[in-house]
C-alpha atoms as a PDB file:
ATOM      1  CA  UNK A   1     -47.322 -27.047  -9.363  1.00  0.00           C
ATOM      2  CA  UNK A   2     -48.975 -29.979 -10.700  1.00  0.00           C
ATOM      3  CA  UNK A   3     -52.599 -27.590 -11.314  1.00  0.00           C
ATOM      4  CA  UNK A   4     -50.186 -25.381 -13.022  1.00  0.00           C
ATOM      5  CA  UNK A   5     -48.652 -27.427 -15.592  1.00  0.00           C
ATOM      6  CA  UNK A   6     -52.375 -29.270 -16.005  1.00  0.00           C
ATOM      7  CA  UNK A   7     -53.051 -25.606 -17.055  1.00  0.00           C
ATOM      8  CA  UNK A   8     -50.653 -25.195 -19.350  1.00  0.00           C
ATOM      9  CA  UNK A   9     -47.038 -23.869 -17.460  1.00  0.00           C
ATOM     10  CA  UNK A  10     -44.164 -24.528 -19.170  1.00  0.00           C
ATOM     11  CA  UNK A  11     -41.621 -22.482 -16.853  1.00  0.00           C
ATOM     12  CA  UNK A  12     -40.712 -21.195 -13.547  1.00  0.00           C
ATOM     13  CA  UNK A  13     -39.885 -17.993 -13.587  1.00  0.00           C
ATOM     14  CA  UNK A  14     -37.622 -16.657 -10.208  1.00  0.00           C
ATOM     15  CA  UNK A  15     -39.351 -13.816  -9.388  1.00  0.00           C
ATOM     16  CA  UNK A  16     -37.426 -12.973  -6.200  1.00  0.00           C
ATOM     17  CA  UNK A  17     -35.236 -14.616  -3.760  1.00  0.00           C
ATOM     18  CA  UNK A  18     -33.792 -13.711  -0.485  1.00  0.00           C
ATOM     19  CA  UNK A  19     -32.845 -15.110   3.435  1.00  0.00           C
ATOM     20  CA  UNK A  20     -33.593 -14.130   6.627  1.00  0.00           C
ATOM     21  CA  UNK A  21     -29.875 -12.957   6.880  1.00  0.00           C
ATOM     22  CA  UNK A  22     -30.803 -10.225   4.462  1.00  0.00           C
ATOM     23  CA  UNK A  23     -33.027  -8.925   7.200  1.00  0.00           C
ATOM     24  CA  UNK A  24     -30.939  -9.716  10.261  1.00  0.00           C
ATOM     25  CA  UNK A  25     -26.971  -9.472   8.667  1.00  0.00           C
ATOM     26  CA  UNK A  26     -26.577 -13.188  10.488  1.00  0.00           C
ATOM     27  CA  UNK A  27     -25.881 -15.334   7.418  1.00  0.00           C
ATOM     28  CA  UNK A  28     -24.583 -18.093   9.518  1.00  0.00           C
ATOM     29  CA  UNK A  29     -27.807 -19.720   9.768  1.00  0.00           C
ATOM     30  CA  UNK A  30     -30.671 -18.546   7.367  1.00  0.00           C
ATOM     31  CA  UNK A  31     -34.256 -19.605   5.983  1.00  0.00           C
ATOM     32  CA  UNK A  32     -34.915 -19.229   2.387  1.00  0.00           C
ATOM     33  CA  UNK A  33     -38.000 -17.690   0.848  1.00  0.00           C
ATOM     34  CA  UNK A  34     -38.068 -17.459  -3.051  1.00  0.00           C
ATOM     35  CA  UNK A  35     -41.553 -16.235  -5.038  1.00  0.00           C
ATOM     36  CA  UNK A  36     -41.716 -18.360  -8.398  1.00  0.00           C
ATOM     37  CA  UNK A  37     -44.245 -17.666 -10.813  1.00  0.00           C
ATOM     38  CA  UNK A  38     -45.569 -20.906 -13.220  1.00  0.00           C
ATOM     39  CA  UNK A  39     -45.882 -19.281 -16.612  1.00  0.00           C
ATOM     40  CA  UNK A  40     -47.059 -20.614 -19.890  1.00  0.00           C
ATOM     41  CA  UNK A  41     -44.580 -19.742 -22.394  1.00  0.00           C
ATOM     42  CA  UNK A  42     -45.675 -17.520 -25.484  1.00  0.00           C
ATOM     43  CA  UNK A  43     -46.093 -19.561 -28.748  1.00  0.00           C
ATOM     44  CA  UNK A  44     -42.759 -19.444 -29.996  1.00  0.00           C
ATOM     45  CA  UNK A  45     -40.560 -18.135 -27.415  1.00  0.00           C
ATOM     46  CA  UNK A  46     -37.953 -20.010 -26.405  1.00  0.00           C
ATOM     47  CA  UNK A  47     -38.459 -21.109 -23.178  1.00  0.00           C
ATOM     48  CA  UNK A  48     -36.021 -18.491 -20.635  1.00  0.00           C
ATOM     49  CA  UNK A  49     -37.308 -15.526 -23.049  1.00  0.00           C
ATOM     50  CA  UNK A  50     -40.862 -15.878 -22.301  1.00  0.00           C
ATOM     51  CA  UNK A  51     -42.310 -12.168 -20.868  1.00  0.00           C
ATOM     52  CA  UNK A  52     -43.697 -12.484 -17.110  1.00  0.00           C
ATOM     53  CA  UNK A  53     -44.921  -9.096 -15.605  1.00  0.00           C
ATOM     54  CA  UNK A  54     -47.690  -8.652 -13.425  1.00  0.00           C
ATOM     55  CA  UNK A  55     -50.039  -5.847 -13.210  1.00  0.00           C
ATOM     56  CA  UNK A  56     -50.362  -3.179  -9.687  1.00  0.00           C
ATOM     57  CA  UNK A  57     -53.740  -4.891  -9.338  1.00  0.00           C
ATOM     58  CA  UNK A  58     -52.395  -8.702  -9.832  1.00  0.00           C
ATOM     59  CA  UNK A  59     -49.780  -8.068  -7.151  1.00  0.00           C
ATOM     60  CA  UNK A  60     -52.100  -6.512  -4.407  1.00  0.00           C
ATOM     61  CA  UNK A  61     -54.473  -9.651  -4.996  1.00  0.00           C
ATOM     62  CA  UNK A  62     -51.151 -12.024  -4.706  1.00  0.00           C
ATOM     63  CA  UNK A  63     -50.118  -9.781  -1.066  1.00  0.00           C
ATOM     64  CA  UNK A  64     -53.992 -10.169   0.337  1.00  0.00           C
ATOM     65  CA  UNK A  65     -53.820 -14.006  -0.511  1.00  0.00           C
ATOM     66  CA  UNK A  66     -50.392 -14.559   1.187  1.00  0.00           C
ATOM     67  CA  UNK A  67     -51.208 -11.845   4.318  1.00  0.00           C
ATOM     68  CA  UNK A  68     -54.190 -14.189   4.543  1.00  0.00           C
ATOM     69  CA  UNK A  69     -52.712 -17.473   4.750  1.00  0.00           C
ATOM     70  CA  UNK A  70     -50.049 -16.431   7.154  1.00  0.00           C
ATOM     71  CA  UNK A  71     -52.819 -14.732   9.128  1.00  0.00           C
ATOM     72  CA  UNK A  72     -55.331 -17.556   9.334  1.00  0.00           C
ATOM     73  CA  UNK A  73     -52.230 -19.813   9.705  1.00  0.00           C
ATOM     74  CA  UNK A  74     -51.523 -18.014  13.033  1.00  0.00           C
ATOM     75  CA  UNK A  75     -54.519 -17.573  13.750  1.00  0.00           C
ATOM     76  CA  UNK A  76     -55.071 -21.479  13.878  1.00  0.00           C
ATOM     77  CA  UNK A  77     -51.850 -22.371  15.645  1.00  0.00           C
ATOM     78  CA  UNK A  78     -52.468 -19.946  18.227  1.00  0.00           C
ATOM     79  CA  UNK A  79     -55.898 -21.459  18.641  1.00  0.00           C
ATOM     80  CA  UNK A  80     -54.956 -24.781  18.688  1.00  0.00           C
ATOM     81  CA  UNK A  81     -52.101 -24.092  21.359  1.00  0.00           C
ATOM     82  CA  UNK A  82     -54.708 -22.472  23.249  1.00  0.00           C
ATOM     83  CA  UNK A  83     -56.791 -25.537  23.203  1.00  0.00           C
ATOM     84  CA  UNK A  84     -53.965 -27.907  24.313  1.00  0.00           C
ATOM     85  CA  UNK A  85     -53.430 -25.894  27.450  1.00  0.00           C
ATOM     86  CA  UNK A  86     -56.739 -26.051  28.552  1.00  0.00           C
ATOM     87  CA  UNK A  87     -57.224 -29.213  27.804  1.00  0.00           C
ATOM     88  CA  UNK A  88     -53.700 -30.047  30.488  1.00  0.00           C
ATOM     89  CA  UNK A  89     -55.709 -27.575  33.073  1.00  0.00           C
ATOM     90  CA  UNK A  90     -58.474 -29.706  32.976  1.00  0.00           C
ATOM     91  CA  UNK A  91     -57.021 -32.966  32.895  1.00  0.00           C
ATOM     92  CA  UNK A  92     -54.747 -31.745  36.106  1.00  0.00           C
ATOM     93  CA  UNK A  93     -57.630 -30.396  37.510  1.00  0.00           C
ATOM     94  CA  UNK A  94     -59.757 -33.531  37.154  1.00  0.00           C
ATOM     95  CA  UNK A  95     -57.019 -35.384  38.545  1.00  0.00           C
ATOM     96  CA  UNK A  96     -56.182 -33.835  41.587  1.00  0.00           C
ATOM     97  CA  UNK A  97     -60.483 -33.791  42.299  1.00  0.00           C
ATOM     98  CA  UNK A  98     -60.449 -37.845  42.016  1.00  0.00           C
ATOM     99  CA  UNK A  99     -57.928 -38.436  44.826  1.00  0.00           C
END
């Protein structure tokens, strides 16, 4: 947010919100998720009535950026979980060897 506005945004514009209860029907406990995009307004448009639109190409570049961080984001946790285990094999195993 702070890159944005150094760039020039002057709004947030909601672009879509919803909860995991709109997937599952369980509203009683839900996870938000909203997609904002940080706009510049247009010179002389007041500042709800600037135009925000993005092109077919601009929102398949936005879905391989996001698909990409949640990948390599799994990627890494999975990796570092792996790590931990192995590391508690080995110190077990090193243990039991020194009695």
């Amino acid at each position: 947010m702070i890159a944005a506005e150094r760039l020039g945004a002057t709004q947030a514009k909601l672009l879509h919100y919803a909860n995991s209860g709109d997937t599952t029907g369980d509203h009683s406990r839900v996870v938000g998720y909203g997609a904002v995009a940080l706009v510049k307004a247009a010179a002389g448009a007041k500042i709800d009535e600037a135009p925000f639109s993005l092109s077919r190409a601009e929102k398949d570049a936005l879905i391989k950026i996001a698909r990409n961080s949640v990948e390599t984001s799994v990627r890494e946790a999975s990796s570092t979980s792996a790590r931990r285990a192995a590391s508690r094999r080995w110190s077990g195993s090193a243990a039991r060897s020194s009695l």
